[in-house]
PDB file of N, CA and C in Angstrom:
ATOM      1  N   UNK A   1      -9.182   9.390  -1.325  1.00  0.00           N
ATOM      2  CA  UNK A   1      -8.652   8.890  -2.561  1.00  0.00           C
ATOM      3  C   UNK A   1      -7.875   7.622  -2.283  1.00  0.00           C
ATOM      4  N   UNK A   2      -7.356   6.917  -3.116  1.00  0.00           N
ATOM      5  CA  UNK A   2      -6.643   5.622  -3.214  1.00  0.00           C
ATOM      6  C   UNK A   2      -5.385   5.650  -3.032  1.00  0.00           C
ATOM      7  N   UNK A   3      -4.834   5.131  -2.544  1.00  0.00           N
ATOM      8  CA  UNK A   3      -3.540   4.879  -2.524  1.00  0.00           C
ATOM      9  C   UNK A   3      -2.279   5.653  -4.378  1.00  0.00           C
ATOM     10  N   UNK A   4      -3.354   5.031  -4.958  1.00  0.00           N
ATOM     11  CA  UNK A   4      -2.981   5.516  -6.619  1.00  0.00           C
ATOM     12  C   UNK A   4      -3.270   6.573  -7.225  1.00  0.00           C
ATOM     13  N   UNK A   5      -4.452   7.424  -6.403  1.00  0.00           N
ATOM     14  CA  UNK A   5      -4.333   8.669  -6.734  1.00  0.00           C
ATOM     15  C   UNK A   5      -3.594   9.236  -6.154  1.00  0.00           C
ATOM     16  N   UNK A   6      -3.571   9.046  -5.084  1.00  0.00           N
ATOM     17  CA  UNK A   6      -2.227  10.132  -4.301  1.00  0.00           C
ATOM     18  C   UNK A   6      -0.757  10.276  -4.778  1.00  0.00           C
ATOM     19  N   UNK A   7      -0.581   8.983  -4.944  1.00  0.00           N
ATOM     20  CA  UNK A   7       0.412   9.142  -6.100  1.00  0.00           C
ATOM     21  C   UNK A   7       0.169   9.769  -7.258  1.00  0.00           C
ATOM     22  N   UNK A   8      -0.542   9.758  -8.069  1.00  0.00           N
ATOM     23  CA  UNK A   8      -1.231  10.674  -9.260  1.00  0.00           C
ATOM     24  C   UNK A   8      -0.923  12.173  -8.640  1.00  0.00           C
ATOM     25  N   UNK A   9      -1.861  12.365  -7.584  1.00  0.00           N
ATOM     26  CA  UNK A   9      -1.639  13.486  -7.230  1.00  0.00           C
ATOM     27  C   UNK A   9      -0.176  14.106  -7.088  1.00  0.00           C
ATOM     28  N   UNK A  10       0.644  13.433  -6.371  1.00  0.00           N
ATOM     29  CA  UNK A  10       1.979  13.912  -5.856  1.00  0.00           C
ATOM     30  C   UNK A  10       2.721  14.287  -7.166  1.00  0.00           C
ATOM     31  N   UNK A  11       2.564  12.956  -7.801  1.00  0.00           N
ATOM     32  CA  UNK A  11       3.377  13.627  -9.206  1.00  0.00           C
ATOM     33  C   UNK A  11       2.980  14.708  -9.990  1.00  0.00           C
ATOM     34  N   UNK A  12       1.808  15.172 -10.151  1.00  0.00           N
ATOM     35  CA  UNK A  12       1.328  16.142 -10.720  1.00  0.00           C
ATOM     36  C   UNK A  12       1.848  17.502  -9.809  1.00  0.00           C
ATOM     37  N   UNK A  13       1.939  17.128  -8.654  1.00  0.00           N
ATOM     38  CA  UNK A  13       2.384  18.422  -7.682  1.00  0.00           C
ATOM     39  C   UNK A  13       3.534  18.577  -8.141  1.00  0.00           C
ATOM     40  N   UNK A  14       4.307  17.639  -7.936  1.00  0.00           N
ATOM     41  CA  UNK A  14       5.799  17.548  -8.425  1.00  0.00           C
ATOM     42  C   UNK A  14       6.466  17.663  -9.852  1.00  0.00           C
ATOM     43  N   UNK A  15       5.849  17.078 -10.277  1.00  0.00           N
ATOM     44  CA  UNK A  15       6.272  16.951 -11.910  1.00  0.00           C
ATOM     45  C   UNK A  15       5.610  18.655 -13.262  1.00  0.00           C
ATOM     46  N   UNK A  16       4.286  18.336 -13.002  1.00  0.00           N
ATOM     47  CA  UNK A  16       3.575  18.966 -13.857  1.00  0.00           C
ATOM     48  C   UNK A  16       3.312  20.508 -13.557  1.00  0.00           C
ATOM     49  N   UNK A  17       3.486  20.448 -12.025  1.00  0.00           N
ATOM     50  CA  UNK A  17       2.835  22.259 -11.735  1.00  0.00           C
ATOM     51  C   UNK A  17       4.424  22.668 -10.912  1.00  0.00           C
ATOM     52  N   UNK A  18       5.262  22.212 -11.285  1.00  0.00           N
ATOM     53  CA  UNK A  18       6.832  22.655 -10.725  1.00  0.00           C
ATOM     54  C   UNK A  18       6.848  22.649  -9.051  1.00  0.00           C
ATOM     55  N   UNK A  19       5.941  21.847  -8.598  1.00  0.00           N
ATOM     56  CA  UNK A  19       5.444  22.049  -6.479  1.00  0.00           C
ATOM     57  C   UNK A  19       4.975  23.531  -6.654  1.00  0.00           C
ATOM     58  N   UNK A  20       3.849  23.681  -7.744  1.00  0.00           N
ATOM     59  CA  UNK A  20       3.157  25.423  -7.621  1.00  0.00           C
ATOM     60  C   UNK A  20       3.898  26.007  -8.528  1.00  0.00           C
ATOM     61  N   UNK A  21       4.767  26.060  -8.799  1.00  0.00           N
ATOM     62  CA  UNK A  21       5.415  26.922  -9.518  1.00  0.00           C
ATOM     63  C   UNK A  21       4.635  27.643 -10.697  1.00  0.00           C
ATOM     64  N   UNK A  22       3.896  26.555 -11.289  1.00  0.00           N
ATOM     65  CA  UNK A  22       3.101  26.731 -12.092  1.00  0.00           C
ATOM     66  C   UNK A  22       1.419  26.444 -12.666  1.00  0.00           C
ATOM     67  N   UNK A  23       1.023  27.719 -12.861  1.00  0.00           N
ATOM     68  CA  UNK A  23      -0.549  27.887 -13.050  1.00  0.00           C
ATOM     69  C   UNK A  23      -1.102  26.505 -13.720  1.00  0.00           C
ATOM     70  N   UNK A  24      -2.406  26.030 -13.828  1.00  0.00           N
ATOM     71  CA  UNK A  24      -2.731  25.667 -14.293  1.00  0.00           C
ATOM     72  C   UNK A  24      -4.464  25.535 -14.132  1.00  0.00           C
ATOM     73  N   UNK A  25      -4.990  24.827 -15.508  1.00  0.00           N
ATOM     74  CA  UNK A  25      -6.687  25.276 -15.097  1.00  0.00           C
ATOM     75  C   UNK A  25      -6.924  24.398 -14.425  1.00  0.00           C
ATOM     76  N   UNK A  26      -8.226  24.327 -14.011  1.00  0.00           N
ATOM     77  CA  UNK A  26      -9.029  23.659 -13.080  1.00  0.00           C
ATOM     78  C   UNK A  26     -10.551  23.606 -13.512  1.00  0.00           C
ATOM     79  N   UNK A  27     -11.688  22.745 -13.192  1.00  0.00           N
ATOM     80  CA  UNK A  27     -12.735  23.110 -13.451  1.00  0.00           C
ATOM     81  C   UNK A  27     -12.954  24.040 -12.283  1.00  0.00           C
ATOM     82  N   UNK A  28     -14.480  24.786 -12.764  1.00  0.00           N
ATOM     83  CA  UNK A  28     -15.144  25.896 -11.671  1.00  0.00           C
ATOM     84  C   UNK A  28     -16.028  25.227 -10.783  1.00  0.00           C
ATOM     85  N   UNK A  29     -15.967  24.961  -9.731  1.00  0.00           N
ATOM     86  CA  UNK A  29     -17.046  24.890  -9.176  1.00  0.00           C
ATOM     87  C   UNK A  29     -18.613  25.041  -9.061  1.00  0.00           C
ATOM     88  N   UNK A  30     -18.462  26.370  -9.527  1.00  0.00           N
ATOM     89  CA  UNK A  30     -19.536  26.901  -9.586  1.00  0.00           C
ATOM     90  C   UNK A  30     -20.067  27.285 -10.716  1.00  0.00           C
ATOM     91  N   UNK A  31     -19.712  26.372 -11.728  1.00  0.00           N
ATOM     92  CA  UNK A  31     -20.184  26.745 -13.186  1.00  0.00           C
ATOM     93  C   UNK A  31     -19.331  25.433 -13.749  1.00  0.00           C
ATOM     94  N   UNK A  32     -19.504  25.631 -15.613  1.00  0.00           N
ATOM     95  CA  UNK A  32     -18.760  24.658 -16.299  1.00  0.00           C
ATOM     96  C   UNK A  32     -17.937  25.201 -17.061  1.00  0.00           C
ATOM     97  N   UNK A  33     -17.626  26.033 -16.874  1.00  0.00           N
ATOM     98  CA  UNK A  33     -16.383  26.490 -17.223  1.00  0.00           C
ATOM     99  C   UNK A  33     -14.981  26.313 -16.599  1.00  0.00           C
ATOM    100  N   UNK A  34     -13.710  26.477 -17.184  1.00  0.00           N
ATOM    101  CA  UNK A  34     -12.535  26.372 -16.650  1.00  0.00           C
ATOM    102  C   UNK A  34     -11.955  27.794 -16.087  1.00  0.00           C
ATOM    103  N   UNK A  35     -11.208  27.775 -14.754  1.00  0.00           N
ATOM    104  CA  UNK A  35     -10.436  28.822 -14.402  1.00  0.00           C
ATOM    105  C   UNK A  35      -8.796  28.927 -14.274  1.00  0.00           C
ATOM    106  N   UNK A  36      -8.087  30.065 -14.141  1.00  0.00           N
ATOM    107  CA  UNK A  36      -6.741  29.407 -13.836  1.00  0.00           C
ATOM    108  C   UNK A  36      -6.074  29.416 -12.462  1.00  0.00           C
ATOM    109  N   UNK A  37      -5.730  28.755 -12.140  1.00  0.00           N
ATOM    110  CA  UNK A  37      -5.472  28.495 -10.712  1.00  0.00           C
ATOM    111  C   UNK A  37      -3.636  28.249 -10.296  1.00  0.00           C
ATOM    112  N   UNK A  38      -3.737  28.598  -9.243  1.00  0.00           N
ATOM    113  CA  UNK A  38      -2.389  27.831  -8.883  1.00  0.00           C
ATOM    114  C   UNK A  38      -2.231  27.435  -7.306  1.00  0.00           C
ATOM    115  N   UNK A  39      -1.493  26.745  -7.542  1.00  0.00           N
ATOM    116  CA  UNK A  39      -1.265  25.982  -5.715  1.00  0.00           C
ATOM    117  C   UNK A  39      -0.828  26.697  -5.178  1.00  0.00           C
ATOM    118  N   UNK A  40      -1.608  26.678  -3.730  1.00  0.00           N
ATOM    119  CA  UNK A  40      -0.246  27.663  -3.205  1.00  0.00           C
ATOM    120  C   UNK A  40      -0.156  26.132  -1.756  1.00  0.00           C
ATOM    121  N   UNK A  41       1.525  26.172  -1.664  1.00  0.00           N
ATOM    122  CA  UNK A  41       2.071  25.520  -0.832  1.00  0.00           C
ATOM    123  C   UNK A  41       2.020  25.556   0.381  1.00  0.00           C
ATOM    124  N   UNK A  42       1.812  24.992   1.492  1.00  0.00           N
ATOM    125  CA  UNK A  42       1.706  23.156   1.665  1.00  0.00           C
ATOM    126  C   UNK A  42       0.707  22.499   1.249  1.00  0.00           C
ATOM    127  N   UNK A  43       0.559  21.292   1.200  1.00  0.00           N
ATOM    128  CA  UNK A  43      -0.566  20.710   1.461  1.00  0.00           C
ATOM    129  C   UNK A  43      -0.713  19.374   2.090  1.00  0.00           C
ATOM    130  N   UNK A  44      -1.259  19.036   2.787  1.00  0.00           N
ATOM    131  CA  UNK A  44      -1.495  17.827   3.724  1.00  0.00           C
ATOM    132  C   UNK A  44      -2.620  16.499   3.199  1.00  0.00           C
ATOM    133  N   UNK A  45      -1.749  15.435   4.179  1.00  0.00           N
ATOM    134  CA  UNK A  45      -2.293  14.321   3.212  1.00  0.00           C
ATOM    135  C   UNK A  45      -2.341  13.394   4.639  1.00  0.00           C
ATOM    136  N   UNK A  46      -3.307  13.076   4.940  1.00  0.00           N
ATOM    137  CA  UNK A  46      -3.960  12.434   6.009  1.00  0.00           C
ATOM    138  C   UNK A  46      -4.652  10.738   5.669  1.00  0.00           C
ATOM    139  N   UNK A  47      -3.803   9.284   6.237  1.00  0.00           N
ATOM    140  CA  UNK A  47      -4.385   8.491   5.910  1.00  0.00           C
ATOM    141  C   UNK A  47      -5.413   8.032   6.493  1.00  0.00           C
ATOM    142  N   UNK A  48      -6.373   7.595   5.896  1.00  0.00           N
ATOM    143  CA  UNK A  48      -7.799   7.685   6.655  1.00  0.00           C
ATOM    144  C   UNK A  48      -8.039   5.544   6.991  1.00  0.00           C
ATOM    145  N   UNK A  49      -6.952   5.015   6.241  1.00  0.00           N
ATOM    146  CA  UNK A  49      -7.328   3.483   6.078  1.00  0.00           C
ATOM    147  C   UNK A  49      -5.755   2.721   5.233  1.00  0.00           C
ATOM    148  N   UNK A  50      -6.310   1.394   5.326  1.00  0.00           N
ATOM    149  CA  UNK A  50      -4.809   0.544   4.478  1.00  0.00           C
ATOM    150  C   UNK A  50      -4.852   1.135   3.325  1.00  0.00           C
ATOM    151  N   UNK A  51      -5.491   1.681   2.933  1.00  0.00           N
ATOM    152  CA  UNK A  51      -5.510   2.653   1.503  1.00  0.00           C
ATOM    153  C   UNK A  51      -6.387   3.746   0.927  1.00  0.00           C
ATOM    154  N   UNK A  52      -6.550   4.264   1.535  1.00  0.00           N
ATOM    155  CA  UNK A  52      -7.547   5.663   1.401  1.00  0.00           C
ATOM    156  C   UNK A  52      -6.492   6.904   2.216  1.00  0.00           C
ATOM    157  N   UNK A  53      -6.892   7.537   1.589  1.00  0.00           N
ATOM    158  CA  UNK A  53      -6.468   9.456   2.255  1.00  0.00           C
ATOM    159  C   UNK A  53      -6.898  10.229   1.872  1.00  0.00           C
ATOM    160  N   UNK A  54      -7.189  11.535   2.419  1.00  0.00           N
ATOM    161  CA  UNK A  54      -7.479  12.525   2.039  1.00  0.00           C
ATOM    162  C   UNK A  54      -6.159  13.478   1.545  1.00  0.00           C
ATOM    163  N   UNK A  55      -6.270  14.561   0.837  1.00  0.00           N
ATOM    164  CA  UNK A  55      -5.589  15.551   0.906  1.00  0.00           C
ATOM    165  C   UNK A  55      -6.366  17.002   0.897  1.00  0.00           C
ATOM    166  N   UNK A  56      -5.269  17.647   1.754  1.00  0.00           N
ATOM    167  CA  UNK A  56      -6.170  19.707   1.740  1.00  0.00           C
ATOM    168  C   UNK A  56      -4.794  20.318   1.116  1.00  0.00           C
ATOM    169  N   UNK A  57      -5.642  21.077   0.328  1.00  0.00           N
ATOM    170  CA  UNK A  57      -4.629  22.266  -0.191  1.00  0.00           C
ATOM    171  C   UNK A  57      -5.473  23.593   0.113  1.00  0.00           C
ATOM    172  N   UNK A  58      -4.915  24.397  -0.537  1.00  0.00           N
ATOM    173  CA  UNK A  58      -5.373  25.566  -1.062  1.00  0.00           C
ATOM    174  C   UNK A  58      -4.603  25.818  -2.989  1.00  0.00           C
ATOM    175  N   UNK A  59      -5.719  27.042  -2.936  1.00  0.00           N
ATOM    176  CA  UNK A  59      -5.781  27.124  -4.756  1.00  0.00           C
ATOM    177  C   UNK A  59      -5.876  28.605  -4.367  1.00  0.00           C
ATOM    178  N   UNK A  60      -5.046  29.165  -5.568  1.00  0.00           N
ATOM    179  CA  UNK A  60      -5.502  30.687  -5.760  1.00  0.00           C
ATOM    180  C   UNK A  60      -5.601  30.638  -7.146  1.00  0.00           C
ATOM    181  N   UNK A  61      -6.715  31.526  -7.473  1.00  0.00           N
ATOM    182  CA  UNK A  61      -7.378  32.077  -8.170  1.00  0.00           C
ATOM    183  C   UNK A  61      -7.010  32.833  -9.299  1.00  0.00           C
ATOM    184  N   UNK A  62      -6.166  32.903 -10.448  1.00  0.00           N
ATOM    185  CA  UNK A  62      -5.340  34.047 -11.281  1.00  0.00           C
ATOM    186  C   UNK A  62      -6.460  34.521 -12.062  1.00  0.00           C
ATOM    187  N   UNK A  63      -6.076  36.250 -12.291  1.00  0.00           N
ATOM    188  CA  UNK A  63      -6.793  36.660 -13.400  1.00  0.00           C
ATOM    189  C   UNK A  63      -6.862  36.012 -15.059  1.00  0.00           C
TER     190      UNK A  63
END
């Protein structure tokens, strides 16, 4: 991702899902439907270039 998503990203970690605190949907992978999900904490952010990175999380799955 860009330099500007990661920021996108961070704030959404931070701001919008409380750092996990809170559920939210996601698309499915494996279909087109939406599921509800939540972060589960840490997650790592690896720069790959002057502006590219990756990030890994993990997601769990709520009924």
């Amino acid at each position: 991702m860009t330099s500007a998503q990661r920021e996108t990203f961070v704030d959404f970690v931070r701001d919008t899902i409380a750092d996990g605190a809170a559920p939210f949907t996601f698309r499915n992978p494996y279909g087109t439907d939406t599921i509800l999900v939540r972060y589960v904490p840490p997650y790592s952010v690896k720069r790959l270039g002057a502006s590219k990175w990756t990030v890994s999380l993990s997601l769990e799955v709520l009924p």
